[in-house]
Protein backbone atom coordinates (compact mmCIF):
# COMPACT_ATOMS: atom_id res chain seq x y z
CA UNK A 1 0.00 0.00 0.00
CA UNK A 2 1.70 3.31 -1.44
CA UNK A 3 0.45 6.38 1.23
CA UNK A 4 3.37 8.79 0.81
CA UNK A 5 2.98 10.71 -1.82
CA UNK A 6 4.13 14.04 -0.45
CA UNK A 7 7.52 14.88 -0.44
CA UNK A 8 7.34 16.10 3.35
CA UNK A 9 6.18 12.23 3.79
CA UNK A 10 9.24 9.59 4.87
CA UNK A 11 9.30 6.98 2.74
CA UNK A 12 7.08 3.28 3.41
CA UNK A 13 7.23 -0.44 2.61
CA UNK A 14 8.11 -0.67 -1.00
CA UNK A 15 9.35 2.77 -1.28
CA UNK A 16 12.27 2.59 0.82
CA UNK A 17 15.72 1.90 -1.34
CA UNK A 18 18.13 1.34 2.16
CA UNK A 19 19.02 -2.51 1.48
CA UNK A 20 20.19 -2.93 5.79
CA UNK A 21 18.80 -0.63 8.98
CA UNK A 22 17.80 -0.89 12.41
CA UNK A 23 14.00 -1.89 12.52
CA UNK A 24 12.01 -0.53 15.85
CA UNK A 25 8.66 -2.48 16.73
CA UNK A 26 5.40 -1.37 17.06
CA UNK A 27 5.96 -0.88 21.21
CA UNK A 28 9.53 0.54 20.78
CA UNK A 29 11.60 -2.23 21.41
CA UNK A 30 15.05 -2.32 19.33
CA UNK A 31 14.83 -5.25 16.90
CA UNK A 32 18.59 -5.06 15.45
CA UNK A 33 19.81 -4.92 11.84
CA UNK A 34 17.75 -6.65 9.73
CA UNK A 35 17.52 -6.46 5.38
CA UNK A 36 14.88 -4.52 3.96
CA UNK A 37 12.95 -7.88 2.90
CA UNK A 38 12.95 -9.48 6.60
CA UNK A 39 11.63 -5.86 7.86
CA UNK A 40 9.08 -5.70 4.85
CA UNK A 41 8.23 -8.81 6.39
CA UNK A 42 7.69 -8.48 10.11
CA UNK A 43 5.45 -5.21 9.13
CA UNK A 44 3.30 -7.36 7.19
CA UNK A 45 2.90 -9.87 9.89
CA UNK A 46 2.10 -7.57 12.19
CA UNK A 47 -0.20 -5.46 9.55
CA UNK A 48 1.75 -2.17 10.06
CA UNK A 49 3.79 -0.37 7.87
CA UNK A 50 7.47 0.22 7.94
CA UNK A 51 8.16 3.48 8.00
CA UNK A 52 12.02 4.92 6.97
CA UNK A 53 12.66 7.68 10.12
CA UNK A 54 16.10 8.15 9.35
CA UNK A 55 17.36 7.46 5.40
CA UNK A 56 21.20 7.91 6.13
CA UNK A 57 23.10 4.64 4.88
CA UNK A 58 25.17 3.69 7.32
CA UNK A 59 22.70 4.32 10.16
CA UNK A 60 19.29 3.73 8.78
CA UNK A 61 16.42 3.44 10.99
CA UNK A 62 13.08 2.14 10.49
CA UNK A 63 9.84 1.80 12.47
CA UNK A 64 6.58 -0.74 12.08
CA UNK A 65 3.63 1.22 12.50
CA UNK A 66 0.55 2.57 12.08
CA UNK A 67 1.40 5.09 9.02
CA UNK A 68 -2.19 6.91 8.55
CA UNK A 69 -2.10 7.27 12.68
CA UNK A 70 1.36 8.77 12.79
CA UNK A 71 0.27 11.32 9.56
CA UNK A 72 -2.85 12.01 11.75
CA UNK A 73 -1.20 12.90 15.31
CA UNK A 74 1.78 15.02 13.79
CA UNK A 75 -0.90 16.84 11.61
CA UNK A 76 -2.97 17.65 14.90
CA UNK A 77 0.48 18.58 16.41
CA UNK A 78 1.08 21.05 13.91
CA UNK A 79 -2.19 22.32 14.16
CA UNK A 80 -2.35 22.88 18.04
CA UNK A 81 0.90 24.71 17.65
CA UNK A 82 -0.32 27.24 14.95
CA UNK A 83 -3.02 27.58 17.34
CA UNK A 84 -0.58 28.46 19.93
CA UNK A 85 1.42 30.51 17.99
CA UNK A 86 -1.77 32.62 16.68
CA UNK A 87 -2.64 33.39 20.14
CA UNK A 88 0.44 34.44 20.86
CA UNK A 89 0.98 37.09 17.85
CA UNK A 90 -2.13 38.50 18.99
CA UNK A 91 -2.77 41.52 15.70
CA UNK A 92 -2.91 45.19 15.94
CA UNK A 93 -6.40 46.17 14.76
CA UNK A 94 -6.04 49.90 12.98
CA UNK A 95 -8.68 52.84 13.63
CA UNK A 96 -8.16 55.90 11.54
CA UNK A 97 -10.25 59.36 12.28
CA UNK A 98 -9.86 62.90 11.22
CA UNK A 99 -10.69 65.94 13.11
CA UNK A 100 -14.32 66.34 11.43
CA UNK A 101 -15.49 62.44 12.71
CA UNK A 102 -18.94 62.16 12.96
CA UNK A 103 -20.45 61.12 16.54
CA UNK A 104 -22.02 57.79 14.17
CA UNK A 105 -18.43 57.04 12.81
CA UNK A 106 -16.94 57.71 16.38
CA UNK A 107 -19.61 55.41 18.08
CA UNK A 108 -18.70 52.51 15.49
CA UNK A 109 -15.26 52.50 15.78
CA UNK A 110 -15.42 52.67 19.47
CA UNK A 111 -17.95 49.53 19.63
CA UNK A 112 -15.87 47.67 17.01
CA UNK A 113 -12.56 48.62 18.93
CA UNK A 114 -14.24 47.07 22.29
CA UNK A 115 -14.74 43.49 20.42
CA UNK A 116 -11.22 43.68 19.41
CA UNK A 117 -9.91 44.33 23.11
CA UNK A 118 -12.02 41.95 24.48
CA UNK A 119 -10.31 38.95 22.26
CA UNK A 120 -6.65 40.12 23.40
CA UNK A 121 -6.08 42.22 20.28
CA UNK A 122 -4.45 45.74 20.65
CA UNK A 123 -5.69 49.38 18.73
CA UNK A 124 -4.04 51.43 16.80
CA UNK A 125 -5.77 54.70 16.62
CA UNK A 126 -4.42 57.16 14.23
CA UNK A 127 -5.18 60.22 12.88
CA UNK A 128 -4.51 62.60 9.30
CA UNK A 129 -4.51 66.19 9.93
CA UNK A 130 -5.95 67.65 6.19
CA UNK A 131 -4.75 71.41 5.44
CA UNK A 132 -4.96 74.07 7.68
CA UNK A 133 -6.09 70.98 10.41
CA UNK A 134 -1.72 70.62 10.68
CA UNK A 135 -2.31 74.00 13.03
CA UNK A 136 -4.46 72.64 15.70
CA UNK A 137 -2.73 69.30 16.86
CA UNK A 138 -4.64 69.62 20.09
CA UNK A 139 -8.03 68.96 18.23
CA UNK A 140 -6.38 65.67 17.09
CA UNK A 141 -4.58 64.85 20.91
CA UNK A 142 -8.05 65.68 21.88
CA UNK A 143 -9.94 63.37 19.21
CA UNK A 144 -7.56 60.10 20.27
CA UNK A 145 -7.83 60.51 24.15
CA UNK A 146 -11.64 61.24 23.75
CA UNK A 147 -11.31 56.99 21.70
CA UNK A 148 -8.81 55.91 24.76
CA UNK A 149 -11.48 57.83 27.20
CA UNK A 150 -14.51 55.38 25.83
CA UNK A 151 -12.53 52.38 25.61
CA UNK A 152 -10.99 52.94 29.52
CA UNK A 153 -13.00 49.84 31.10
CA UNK A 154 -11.71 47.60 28.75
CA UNK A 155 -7.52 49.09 27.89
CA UNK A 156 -5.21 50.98 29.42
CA UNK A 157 -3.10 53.21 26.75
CA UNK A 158 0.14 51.69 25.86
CA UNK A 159 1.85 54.52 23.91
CA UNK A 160 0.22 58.46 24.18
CA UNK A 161 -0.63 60.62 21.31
CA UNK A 162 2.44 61.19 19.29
CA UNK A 163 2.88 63.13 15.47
CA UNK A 164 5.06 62.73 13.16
CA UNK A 165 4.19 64.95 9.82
CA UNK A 166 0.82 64.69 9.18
CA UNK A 167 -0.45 62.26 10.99
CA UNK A 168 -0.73 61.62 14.86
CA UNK A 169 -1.29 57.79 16.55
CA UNK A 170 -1.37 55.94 19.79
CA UNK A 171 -1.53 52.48 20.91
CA UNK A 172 -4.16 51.38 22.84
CA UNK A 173 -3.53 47.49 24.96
CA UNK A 174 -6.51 45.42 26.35
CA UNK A 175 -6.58 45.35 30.37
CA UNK A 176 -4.00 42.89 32.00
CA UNK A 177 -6.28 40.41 34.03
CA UNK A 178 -6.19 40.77 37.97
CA UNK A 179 -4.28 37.45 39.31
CA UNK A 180 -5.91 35.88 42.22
């Protein structure tokens, strides 16, 4: 039965070319230096494959088992640790306003912002100064603490109100959790 057919798959049964290696049973136990037709062999009598782990000539090792079980459990290995690693690069979620943003506009953002924080994810709230706007930063420090203001029961502001050429931004981080 031919199963690997992708070339991140070690090789099985009739696909291995290693004539002599070290064949490991099903329960671990070292079985010495057999051919590849004796191994071939004790797989089939125990209905397992032999599987290839390590293809280097002069110390080849081999395995009987389960081949589909083995593809399964390192698959759901890999998966749990993208999980893992997904939680841990938690994304920075982007909010951009101007000067002139409307109460509606302000009101979505904010509620959108709040499901964000609530999952772990931190804000980025930035804001364009348009024109003669460039005069009045404090309308735009005022616009972004008024967003950090609403947001206070669920962040804490990780980096104040800060410009650089036209535009101004802060970073806004959900609420560390109270250890008990």
């Amino acid at each position: 039965m031919n199963i690997a057919n992708n070339k991140n798959d070690l090789p099985i049964n009739e696909d291995i070319k290693v004539e002599q290696m070290m064949v490991i049973g099903p329960n671990g136990e070292q079985m010495g230096i057999k051919s590849l037709d004796d191994a071939l062999t004790l797989s089939n009598y125990a209905g397992l494959d032999l599987v290839l782990m390590n293809a280097n000539p002069e110390h080849a090792v081999a395995k009987i088992m389960d081949y589909n079980k083995f593809r399964y459990e390192k698959q759901k290995r890999i998966k749990e640790q993208q999980k893992k690693q997904r939680e841990n690069n938690k994304e920075i979620k982007e909010y951009r306003f101007t000067i002139a943003t409307d109460v509606h506009d302000f009101e979505t953002r904010k509620k959108n912002a709040i499901e964000y924080l609530k999952k772990g994810h931190k804000i980025k709230a930035s804001l364009r100064f348009k024109g003669r706007q460039l005069a009045h930063p404090e309308l735009g420090k005022q616009m972004l603490l008024k967003f950090a203001e609403s947001l206070s029961e669920y962040s804490d502001i990780e980096q104040k109100p800060k410009q650089e050429g036209r535009s101004m931004f802060m970073l806004i981080a959900p609420k560390k959790e109270e250890r008990k």
